[in-house]
Protein backbone atom coordinates (compact mmCIF):
# COMPACT_ATOMS: atom_id res chain seq x y z
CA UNK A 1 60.00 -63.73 43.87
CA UNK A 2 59.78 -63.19 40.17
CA UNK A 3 59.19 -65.55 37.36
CA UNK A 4 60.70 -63.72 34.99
CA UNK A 5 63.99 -63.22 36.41
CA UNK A 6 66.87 -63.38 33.47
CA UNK A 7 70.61 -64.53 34.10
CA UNK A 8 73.31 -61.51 34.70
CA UNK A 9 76.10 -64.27 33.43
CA UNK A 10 77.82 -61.90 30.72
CA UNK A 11 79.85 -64.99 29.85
CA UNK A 12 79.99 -65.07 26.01
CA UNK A 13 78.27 -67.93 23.65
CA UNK A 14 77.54 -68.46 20.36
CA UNK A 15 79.52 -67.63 17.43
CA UNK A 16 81.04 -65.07 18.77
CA UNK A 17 82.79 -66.96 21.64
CA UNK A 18 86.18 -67.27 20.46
CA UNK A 19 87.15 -70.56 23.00
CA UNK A 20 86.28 -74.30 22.45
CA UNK A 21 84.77 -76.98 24.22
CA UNK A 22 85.21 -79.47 21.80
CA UNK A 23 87.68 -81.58 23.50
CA UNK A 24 88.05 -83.67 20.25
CA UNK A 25 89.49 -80.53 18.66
CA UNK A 26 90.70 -78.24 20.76
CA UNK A 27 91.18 -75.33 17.55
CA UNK A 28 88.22 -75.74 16.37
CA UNK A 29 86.58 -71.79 16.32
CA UNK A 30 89.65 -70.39 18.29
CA UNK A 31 91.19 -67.13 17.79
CA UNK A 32 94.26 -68.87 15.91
CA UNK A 33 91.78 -69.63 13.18
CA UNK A 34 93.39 -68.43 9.76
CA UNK A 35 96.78 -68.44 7.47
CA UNK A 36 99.72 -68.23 9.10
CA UNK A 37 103.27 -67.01 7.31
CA UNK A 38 106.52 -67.14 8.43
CA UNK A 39 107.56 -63.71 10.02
CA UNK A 40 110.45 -62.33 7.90
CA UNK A 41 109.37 -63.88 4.74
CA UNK A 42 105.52 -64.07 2.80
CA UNK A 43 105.65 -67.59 2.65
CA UNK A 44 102.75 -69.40 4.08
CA UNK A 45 103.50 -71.96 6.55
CA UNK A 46 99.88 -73.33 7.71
CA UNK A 47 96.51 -72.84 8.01
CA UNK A 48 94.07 -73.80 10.76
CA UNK A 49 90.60 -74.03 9.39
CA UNK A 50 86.99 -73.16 11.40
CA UNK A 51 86.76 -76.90 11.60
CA UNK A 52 89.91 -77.51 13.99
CA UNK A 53 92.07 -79.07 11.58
CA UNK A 54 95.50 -78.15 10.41
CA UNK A 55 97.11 -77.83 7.13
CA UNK A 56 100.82 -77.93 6.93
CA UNK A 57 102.13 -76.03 3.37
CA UNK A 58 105.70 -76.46 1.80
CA UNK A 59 105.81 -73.04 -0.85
CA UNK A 60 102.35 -73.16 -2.25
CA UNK A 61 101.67 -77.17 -2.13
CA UNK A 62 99.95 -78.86 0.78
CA UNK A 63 101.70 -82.03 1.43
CA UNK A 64 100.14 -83.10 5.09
CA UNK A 65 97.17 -81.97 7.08
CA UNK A 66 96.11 -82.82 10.62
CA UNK A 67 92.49 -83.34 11.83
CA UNK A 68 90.91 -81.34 13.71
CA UNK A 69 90.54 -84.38 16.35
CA UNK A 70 94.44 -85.26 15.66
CA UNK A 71 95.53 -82.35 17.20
CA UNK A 72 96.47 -82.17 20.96
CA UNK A 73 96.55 -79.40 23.56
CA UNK A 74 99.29 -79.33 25.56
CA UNK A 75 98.94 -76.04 27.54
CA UNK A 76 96.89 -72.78 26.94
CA UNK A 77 98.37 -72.02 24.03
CA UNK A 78 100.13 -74.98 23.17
CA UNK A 79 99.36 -77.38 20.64
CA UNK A 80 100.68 -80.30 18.98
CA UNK A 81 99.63 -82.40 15.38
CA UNK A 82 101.50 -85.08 13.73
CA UNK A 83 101.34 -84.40 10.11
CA UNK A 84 101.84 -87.88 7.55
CA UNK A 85 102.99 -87.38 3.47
CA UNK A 86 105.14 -89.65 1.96
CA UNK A 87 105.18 -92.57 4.37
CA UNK A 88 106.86 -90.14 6.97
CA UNK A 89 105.39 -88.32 10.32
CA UNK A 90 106.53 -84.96 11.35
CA UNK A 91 105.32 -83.53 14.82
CA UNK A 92 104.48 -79.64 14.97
CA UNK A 93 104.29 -77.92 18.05
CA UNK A 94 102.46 -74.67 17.58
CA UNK A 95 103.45 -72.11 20.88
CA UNK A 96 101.25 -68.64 20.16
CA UNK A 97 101.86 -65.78 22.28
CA UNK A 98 99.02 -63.67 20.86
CA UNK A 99 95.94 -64.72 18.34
CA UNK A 100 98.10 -62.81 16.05
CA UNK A 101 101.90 -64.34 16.82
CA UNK A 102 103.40 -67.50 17.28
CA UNK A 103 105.85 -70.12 16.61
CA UNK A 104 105.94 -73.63 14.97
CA UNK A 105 108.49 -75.62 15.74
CA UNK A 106 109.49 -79.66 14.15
CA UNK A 107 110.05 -82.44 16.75
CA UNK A 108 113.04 -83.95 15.34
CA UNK A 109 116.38 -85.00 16.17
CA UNK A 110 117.60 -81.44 15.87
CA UNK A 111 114.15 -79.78 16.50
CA UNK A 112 113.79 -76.08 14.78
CA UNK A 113 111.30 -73.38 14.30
CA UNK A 114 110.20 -70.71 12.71
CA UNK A 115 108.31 -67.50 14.22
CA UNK A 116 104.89 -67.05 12.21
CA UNK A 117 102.41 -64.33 11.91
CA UNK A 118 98.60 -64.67 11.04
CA UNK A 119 97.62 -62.82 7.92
């Protein structure tokens, strides 16, 4: 028996562990940190910050963000924010299928979505 005996875990930590524990904010450090733009067009269409949180951009403007502890996961790579400007809320649901690619789509009567790309 040896005292010096060191773990053989090779399970990442650190800063370079791309996965959250955070339960509060479940983006917070993730791979879908970044700017994300709609696919056939340039224009930006949110950006999830190192801190979890969610902005929300119309053209260049930011009219609603979503904490980082406002934001909900529904599923691996599921997530879902209610974002608040003008006395109205509009739910996102963000669905990536790479850390890369994605969609966001608007709960509303007629929901809709766009396919975004990180940048």
């Amino acid at each position: 028996m040896s005292c010096n005996n060191k773990s053989t875990d090779s399970t990442p930590t650190g800063p370079t562990d791309t996965t959250t524990t955070d339960p509060a904010a479940p983006l917070k450090g993730s791979q879908y940190v970044g700017k994300w733009y709609e696919k056939t067009k340039n224009d930006i269409k949110f950006e999830i910050k190192q801190d979890g949180s969610i902005d929300w951009f119309d053209q260049t403007e930011v009219p609603a963000s979503a904490s980082g502890t406002n934001v909900i996961k529904e599923r691996d790579a599921v997530f879902k924010a209610a974002f608040s400007a003008n006395g109205q809320t509009t739910e996102i649901v963000f669905t990536f299928t790479s850390a890369a690619a994605g969609s966001m789509t608007f709960q509303v009567k007629q929901p809709y979505s766009y396919d975004v790309v990180k940048k």
